[in-house]
C-alpha atoms as a PDB file:
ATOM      1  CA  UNK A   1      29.450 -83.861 -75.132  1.00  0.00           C
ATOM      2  CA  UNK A   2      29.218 -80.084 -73.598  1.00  0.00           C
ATOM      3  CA  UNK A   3      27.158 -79.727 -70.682  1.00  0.00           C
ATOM      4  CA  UNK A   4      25.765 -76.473 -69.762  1.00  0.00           C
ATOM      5  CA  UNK A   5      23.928 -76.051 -66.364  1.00  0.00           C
ATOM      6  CA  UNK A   6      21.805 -73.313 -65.554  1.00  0.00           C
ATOM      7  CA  UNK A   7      22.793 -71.080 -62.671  1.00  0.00           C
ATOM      8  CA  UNK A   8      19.312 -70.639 -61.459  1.00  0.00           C
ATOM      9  CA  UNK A   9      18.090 -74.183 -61.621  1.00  0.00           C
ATOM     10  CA  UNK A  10      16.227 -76.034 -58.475  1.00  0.00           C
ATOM     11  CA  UNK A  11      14.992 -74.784 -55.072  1.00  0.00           C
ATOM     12  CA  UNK A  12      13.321 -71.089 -55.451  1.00  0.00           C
ATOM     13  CA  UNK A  13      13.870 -69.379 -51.825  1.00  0.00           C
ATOM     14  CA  UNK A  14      10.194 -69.448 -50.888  1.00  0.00           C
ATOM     15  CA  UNK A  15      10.065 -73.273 -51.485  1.00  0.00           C
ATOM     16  CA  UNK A  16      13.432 -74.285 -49.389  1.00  0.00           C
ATOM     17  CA  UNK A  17      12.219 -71.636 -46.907  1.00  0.00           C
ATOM     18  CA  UNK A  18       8.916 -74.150 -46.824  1.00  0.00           C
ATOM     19  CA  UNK A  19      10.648 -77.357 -47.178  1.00  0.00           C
ATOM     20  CA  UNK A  20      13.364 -76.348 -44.426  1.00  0.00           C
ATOM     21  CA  UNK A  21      10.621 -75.360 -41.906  1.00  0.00           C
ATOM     22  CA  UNK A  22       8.657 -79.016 -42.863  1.00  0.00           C
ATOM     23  CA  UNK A  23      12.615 -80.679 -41.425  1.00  0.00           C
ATOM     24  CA  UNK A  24      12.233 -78.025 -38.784  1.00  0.00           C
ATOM     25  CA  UNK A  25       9.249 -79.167 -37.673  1.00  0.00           C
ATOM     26  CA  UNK A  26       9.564 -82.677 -37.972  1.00  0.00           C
ATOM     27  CA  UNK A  27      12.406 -82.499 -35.571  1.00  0.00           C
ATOM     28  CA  UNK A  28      11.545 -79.650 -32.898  1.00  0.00           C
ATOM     29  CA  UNK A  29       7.438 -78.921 -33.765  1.00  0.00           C
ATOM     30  CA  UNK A  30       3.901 -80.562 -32.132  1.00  0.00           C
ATOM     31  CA  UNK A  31       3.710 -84.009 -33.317  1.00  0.00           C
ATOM     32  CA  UNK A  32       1.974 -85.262 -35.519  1.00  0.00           C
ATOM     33  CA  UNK A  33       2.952 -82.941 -38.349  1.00  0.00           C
ATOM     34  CA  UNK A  34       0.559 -82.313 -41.985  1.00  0.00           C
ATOM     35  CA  UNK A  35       1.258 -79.918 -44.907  1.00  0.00           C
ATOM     36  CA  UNK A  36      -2.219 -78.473 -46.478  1.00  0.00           C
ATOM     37  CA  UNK A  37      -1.369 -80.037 -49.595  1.00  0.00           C
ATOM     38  CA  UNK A  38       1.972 -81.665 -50.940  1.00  0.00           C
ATOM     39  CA  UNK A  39       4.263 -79.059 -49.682  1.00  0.00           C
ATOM     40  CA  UNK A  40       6.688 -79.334 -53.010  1.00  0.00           C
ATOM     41  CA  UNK A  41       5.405 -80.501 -56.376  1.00  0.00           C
ATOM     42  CA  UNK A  42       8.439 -83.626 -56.079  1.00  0.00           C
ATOM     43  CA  UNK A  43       7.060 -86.822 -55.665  1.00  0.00           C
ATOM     44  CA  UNK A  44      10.825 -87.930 -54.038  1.00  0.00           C
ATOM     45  CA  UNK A  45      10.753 -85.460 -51.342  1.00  0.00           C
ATOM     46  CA  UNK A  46       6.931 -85.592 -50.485  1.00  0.00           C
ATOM     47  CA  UNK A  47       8.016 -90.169 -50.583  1.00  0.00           C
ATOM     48  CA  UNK A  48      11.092 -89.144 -48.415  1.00  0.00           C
ATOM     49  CA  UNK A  49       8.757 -86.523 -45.998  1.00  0.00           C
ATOM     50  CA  UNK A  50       6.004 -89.375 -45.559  1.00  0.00           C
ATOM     51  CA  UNK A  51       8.654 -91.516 -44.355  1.00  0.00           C
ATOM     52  CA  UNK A  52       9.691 -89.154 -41.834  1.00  0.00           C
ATOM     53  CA  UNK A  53       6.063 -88.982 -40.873  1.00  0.00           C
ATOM     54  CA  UNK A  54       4.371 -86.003 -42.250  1.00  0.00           C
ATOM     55  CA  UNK A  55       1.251 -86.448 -43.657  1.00  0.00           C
ATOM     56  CA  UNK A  56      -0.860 -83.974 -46.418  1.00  0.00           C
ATOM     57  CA  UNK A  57      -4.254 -82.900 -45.696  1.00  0.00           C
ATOM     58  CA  UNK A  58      -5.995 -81.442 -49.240  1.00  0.00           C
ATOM     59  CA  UNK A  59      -8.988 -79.686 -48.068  1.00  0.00           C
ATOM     60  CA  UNK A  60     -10.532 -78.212 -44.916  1.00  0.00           C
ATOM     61  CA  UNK A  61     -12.982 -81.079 -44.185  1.00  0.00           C
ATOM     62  CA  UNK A  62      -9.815 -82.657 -43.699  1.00  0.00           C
ATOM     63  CA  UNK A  63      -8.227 -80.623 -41.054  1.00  0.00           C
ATOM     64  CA  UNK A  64     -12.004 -80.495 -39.126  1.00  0.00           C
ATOM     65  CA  UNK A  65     -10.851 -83.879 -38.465  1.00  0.00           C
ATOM     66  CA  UNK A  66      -7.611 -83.280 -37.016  1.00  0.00           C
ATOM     67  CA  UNK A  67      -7.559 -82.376 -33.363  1.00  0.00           C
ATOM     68  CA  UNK A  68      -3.495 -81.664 -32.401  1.00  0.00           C
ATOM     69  CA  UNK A  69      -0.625 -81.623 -34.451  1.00  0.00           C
ATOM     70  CA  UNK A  70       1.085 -79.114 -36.766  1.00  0.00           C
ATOM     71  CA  UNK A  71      -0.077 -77.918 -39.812  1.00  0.00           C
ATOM     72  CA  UNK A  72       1.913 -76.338 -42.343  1.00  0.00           C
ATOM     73  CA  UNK A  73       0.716 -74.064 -44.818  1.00  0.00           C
ATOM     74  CA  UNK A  74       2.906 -74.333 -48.288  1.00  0.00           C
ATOM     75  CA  UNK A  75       4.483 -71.793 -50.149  1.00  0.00           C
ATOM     76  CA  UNK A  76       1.551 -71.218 -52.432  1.00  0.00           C
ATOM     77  CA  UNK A  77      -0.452 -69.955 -50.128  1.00  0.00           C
ATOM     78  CA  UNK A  78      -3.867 -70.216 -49.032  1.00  0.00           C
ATOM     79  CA  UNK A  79      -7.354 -68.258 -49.435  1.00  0.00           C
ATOM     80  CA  UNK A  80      -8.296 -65.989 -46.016  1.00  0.00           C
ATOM     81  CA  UNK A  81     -11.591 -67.897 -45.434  1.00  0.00           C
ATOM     82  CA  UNK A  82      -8.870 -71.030 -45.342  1.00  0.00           C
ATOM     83  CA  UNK A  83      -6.228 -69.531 -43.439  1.00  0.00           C
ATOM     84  CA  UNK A  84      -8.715 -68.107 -40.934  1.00  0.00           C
ATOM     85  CA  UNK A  85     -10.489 -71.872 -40.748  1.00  0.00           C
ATOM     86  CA  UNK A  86      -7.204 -72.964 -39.936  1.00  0.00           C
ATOM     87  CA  UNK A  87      -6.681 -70.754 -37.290  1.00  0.00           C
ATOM     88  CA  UNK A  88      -9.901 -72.101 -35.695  1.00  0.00           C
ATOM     89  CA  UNK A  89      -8.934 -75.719 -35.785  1.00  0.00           C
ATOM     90  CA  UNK A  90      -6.737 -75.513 -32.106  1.00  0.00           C
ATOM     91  CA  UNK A  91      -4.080 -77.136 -34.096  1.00  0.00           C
ATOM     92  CA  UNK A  92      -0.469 -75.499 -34.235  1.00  0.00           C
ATOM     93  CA  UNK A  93      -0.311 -73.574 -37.547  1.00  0.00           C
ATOM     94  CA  UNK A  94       3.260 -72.851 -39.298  1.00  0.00           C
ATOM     95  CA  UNK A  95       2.747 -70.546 -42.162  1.00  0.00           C
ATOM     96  CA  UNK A  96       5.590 -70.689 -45.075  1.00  0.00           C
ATOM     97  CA  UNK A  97       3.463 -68.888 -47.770  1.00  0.00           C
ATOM     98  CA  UNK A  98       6.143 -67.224 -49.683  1.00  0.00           C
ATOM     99  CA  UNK A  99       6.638 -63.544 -49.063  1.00  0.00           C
ATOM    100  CA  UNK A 100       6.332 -62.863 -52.483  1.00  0.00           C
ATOM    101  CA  UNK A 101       2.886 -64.749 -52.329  1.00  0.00           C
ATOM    102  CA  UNK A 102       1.761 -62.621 -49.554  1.00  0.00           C
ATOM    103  CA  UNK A 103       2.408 -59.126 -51.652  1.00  0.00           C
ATOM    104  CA  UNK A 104       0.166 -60.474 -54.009  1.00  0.00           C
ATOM    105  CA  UNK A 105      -2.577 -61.074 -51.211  1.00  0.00           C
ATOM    106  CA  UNK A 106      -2.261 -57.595 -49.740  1.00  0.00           C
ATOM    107  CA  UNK A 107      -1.953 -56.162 -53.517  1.00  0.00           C
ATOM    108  CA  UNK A 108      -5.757 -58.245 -54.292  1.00  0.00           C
ATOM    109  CA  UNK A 109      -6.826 -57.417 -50.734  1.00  0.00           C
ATOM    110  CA  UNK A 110      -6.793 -53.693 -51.183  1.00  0.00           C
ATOM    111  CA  UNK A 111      -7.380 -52.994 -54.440  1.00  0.00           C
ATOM    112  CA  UNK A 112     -10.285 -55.012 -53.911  1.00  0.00           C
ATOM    113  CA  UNK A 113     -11.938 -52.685 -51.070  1.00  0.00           C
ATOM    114  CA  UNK A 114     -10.815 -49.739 -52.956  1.00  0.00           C
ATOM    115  CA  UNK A 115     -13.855 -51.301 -55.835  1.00  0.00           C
ATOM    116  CA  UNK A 116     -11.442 -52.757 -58.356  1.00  0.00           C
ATOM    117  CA  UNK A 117     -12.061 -56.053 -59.504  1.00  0.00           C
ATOM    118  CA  UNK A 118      -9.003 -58.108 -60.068  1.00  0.00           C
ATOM    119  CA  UNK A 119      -7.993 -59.962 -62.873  1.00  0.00           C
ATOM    120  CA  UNK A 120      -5.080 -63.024 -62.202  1.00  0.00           C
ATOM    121  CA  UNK A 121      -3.000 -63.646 -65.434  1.00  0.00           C
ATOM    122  CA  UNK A 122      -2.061 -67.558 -64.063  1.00  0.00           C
ATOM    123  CA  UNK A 123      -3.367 -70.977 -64.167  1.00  0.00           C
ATOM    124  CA  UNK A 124      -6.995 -71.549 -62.746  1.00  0.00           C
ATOM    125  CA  UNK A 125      -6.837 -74.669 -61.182  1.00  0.00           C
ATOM    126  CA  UNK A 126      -3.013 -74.298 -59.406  1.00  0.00           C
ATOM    127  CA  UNK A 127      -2.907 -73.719 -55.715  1.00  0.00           C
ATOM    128  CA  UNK A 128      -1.185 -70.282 -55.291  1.00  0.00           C
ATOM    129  CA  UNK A 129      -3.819 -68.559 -57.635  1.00  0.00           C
ATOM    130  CA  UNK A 130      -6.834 -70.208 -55.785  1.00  0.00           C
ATOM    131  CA  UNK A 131      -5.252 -68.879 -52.981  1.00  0.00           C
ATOM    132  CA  UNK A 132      -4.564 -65.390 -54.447  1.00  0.00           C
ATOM    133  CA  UNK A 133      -8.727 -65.166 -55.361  1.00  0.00           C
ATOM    134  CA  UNK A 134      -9.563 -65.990 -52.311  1.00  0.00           C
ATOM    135  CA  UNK A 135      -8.498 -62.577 -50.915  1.00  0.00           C
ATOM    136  CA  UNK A 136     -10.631 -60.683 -52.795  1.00  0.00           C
ATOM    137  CA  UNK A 137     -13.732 -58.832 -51.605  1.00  0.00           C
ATOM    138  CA  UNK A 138     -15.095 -58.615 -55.126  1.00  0.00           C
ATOM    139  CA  UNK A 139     -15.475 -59.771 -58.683  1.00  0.00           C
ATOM    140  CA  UNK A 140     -12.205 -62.404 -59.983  1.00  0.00           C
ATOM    141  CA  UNK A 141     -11.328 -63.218 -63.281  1.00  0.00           C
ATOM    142  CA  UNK A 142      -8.538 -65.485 -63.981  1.00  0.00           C
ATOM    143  CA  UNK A 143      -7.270 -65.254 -67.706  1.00  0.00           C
ATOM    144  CA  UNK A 144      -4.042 -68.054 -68.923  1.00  0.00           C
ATOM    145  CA  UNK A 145      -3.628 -66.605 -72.536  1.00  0.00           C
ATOM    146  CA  UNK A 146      -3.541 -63.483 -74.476  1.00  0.00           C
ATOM    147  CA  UNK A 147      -6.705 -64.614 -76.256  1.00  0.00           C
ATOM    148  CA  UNK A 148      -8.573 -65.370 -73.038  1.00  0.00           C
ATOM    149  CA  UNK A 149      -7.464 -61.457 -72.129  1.00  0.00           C
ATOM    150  CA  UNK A 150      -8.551 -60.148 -75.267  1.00  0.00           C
ATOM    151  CA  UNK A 151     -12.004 -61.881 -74.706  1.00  0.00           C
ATOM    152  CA  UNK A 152     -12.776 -60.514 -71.511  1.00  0.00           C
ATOM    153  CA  UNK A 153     -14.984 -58.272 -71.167  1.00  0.00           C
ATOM    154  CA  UNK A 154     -15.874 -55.774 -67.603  1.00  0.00           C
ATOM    155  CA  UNK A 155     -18.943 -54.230 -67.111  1.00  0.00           C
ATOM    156  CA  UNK A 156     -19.079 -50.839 -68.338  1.00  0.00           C
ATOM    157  CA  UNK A 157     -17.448 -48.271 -66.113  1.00  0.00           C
ATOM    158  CA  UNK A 158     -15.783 -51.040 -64.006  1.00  0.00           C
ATOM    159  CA  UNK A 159     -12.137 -50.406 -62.904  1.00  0.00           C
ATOM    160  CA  UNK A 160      -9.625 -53.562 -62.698  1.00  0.00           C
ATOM    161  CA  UNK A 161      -6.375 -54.374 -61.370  1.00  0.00           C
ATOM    162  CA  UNK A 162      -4.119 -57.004 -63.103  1.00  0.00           C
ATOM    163  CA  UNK A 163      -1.580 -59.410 -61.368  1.00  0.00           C
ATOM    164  CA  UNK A 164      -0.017 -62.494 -62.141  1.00  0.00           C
ATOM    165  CA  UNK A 165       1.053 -65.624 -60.671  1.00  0.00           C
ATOM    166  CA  UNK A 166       3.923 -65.526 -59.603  1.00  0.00           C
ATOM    167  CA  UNK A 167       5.860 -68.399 -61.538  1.00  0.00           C
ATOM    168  CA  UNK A 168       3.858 -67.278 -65.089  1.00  0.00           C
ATOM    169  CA  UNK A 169       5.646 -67.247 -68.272  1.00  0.00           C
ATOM    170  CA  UNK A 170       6.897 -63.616 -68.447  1.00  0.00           C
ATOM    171  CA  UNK A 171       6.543 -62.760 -71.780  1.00  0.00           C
ATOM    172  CA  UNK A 172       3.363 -63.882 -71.864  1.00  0.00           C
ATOM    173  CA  UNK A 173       2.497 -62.122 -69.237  1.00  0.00           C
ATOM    174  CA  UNK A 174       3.747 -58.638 -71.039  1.00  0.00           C
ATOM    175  CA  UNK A 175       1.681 -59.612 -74.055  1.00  0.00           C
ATOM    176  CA  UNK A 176      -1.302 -59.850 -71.714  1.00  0.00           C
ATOM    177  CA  UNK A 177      -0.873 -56.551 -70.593  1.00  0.00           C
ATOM    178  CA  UNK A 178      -0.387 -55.040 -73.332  1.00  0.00           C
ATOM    179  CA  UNK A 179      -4.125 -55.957 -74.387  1.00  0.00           C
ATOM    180  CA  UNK A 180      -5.382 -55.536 -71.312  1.00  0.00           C
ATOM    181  CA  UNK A 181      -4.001 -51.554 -71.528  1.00  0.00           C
ATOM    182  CA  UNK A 182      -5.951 -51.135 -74.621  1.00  0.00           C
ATOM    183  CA  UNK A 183      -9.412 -52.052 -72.535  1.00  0.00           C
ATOM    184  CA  UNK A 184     -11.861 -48.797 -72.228  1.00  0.00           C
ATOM    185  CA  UNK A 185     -11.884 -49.235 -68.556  1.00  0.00           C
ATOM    186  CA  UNK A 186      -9.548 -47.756 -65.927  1.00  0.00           C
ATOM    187  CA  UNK A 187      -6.934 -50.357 -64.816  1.00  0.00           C
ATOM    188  CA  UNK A 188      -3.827 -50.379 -62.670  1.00  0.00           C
ATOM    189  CA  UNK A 189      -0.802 -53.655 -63.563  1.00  0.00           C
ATOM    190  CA  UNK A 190       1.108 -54.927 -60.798  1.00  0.00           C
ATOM    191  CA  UNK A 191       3.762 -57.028 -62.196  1.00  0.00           C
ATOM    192  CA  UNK A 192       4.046 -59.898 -59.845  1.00  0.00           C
ATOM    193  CA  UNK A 193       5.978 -62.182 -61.436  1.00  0.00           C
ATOM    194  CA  UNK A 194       8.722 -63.204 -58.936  1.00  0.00           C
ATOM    195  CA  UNK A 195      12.386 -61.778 -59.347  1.00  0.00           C
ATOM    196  CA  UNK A 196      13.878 -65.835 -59.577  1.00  0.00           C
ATOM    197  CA  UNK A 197      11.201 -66.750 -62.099  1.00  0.00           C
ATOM    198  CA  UNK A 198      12.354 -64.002 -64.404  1.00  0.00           C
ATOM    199  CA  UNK A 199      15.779 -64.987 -63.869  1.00  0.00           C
ATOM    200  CA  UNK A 200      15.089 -68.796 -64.278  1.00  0.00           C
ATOM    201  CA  UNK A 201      13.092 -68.167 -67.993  1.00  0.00           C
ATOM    202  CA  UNK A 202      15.621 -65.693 -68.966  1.00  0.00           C
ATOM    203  CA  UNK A 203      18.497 -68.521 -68.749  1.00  0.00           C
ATOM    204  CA  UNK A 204      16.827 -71.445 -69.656  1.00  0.00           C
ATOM    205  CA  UNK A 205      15.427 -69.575 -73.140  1.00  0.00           C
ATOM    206  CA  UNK A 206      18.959 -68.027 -73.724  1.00  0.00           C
ATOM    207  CA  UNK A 207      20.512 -71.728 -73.121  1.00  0.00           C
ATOM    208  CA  UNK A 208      18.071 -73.610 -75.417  1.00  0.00           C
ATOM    209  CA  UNK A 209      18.890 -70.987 -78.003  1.00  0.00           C
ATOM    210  CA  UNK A 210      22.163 -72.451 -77.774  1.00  0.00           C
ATOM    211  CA  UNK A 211      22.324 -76.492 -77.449  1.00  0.00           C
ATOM    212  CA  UNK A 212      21.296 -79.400 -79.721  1.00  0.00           C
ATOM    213  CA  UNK A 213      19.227 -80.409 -76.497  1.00  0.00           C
ATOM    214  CA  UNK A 214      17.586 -79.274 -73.568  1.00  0.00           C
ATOM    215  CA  UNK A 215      17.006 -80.958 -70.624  1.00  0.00           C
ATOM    216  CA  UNK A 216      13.913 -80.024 -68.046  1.00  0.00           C
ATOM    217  CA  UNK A 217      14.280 -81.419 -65.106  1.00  0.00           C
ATOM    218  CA  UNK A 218      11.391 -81.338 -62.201  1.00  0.00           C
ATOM    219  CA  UNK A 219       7.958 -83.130 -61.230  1.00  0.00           C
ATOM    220  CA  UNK A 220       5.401 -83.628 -62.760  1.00  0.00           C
ATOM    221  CA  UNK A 221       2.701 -81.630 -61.604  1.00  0.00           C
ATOM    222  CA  UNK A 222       5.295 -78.653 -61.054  1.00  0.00           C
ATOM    223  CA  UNK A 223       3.557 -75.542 -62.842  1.00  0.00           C
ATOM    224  CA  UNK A 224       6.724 -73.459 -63.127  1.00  0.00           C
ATOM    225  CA  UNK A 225       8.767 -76.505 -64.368  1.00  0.00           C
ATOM    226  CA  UNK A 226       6.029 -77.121 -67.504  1.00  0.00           C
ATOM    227  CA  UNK A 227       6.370 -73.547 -68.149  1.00  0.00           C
ATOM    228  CA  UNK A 228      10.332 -73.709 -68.342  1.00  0.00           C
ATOM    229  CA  UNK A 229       9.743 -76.867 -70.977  1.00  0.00           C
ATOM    230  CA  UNK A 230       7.441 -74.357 -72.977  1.00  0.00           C
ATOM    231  CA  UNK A 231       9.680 -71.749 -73.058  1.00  0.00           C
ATOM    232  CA  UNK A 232      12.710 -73.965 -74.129  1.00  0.00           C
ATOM    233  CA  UNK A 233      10.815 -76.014 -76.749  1.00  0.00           C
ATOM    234  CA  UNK A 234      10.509 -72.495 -78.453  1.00  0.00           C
ATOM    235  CA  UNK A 235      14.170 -72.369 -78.834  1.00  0.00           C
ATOM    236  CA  UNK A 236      15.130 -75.822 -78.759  1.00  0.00           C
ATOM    237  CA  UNK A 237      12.858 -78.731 -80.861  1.00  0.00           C
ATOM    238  CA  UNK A 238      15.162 -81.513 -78.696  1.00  0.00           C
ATOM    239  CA  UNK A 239      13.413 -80.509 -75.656  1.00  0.00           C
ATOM    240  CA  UNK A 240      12.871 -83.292 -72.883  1.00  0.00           C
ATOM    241  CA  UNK A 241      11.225 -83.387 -69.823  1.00  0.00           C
ATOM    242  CA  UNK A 242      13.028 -84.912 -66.822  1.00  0.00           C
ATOM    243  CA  UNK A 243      11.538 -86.137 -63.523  1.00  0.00           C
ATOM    244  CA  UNK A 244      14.385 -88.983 -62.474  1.00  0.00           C
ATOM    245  CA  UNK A 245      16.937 -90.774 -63.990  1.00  0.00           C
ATOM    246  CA  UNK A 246      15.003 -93.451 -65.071  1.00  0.00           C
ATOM    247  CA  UNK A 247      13.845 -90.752 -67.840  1.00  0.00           C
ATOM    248  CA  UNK A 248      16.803 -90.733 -69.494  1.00  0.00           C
ATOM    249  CA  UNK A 249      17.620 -93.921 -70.781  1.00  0.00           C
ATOM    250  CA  UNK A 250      15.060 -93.128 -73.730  1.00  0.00           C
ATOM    251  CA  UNK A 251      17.059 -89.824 -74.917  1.00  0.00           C
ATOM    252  CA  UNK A 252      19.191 -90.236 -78.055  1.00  0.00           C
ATOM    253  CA  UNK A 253      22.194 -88.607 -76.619  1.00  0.00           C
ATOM    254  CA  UNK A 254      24.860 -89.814 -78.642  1.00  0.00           C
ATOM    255  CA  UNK A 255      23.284 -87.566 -81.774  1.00  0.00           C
ATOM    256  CA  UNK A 256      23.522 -84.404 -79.430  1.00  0.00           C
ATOM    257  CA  UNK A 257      27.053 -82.792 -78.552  1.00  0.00           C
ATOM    258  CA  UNK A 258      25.635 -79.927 -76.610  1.00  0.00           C
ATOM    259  CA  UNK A 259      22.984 -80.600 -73.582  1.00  0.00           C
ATOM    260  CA  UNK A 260      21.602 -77.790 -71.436  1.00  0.00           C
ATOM    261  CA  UNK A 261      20.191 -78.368 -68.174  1.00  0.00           C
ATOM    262  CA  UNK A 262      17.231 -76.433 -66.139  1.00  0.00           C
ATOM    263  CA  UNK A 263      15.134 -77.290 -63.312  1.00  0.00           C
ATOM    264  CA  UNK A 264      12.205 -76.194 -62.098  1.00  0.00           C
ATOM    265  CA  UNK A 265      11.812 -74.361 -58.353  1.00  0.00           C
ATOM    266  CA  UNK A 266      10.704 -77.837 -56.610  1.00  0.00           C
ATOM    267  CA  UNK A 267      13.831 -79.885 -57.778  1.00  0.00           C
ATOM    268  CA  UNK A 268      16.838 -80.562 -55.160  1.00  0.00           C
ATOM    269  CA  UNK A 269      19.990 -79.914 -55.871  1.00  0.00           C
ATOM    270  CA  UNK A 270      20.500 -84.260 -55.699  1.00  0.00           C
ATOM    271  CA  UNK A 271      18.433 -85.030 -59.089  1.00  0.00           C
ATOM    272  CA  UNK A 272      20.356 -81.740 -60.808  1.00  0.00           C
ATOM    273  CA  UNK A 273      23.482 -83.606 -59.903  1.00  0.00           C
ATOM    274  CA  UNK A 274      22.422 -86.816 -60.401  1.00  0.00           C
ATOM    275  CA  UNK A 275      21.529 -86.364 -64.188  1.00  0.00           C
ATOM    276  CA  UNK A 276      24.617 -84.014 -64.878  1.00  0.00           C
ATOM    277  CA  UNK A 277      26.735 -87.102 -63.359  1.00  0.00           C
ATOM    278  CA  UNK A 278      24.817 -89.544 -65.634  1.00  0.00           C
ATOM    279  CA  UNK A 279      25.185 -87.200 -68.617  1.00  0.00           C
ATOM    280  CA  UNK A 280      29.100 -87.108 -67.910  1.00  0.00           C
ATOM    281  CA  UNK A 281      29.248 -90.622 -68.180  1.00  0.00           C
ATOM    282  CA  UNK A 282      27.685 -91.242 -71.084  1.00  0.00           C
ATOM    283  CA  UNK A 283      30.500 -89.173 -72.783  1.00  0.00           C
END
């Protein structure tokens, strides 16, 4: 069997830039030490950070009842009403929002006191683009498909700026703008799509174009991981999603004699090698 591994598969830098500093902090910082929400969508390293000590606080109710410590905020990023809440809670606050993240903010920010109201090409309900709303002085819509795009409609005159999440599916994102060009009203695009996302769908589709299988590797709840198994189930029918090991015992590898491998930003380098070892022995 042929085993082909992405390049760009696991850690992003803005999430080992967060999960370092958690380490960091659990070592040198203000004990004791919380993340404002599971600091990387792996349930092994949030199991192995617990141990360590660290505890995740979801909302700021939470962190009203917190009176020392260090709080981390994650890589996705939070609203400013949160941040500044945060900042008013005495406690030590280490902020790991990735830079990328931050553009976004400033971009929404802005455009937003300039009168523009801004439009988020991403998924509603995931952290980074609640965050990304929440720096807006105006009107927010949030639109996940071309069709949602194509059904939204401004008030008349209304200007709008368009950005994206930053691990969305590319293309779609290009076929979102392209509608949202043809709307009557003025509108600026900032494509904010992050450089390693780009990277990471470009390999993982050009791989599954050329295996019998495709392996996805990352948690569960990891956004930019289900969008890498959407873009390689395009190209590849044998598509499975992998979280551990245990995963694999249900594949039908011996009917398979090529197997590419991605992972998603919030996988460690371990379960990569773990599954290409397991893979290698089942040749």
């Amino acid at each position: 069997m042929k085993i082909t591994v992405a390049e760009s598969a696991g850690f992003c830098f803005g999430v080992r830039r967060a999960v370092d500093e958690v380490y960091h902090q659990i070592e040198t910082g203000e004990k004791p030490v919380y993340t404002f929400g599971p600091v990387i969508h792996n349930e092994q390293v949030m199991q192995e950070l617990e141990a360590k000590g660290v505890s995740v606080v979801d909302s700021l109710a939470d962190v009203e009842q917190l009176n020392q410590g260090t709080l981390i905020i994650r890589a996705h990023g939070v609203s400013r009403r949160t941040e500044e809440k945060m900042r008013e809670s005495g406690l030590t606050i280490i902020d790991t929002t990735c830079p990328f993240v931050k553009k976004i903010h400033a971009i929404v920010q802005e455009k937003s006191r300039e009168g523009l109201s801004v439009i988020i090409a991403g998924n509603p309900d995931h952290p980074e683009v609640k965050g990304i709303r929440g720096w807006s002085d105006g009107p927010v819509y949030i639109v996940e498909t071309p069709e949602e795009m194509e059904a939204l409609e401004l008030p008349e005159g209304a200007s709008a700026v368009l950005v994206a999440q930053t691990t969305f599916n590319l293309l779609k994102f290009e076929y979102i703008v392209e509608i949202f060009s043809q709307k009557r009203y003025y509108n600026t695009v900032v494509n904010t799509v992050c450089n390693a996302t780009t990277k990471r769908q470009a390999e993982a589709r050009r791989i599954a174009a050329e295996v019998d299988a495709m392996l996805v590797i990352g948690g569960r709840h990891s956004s930019n991981t289900q969008k890498l198994c959407e873009i390689c189930k395009a190209g590849c029918k044998n598509t499975y999603f992998i979280e551990t090991l245990v995963d694999l015992e249900t594949i039908p590898f011996q009917s398979f004699c090529h197997v590419g491998i991605t992972a998603g930003a919030s996988t460690p380098n371990q379960i990569i090698e773990e599954v290409q070892e397991k893979l290698c022995q089942k040749n």
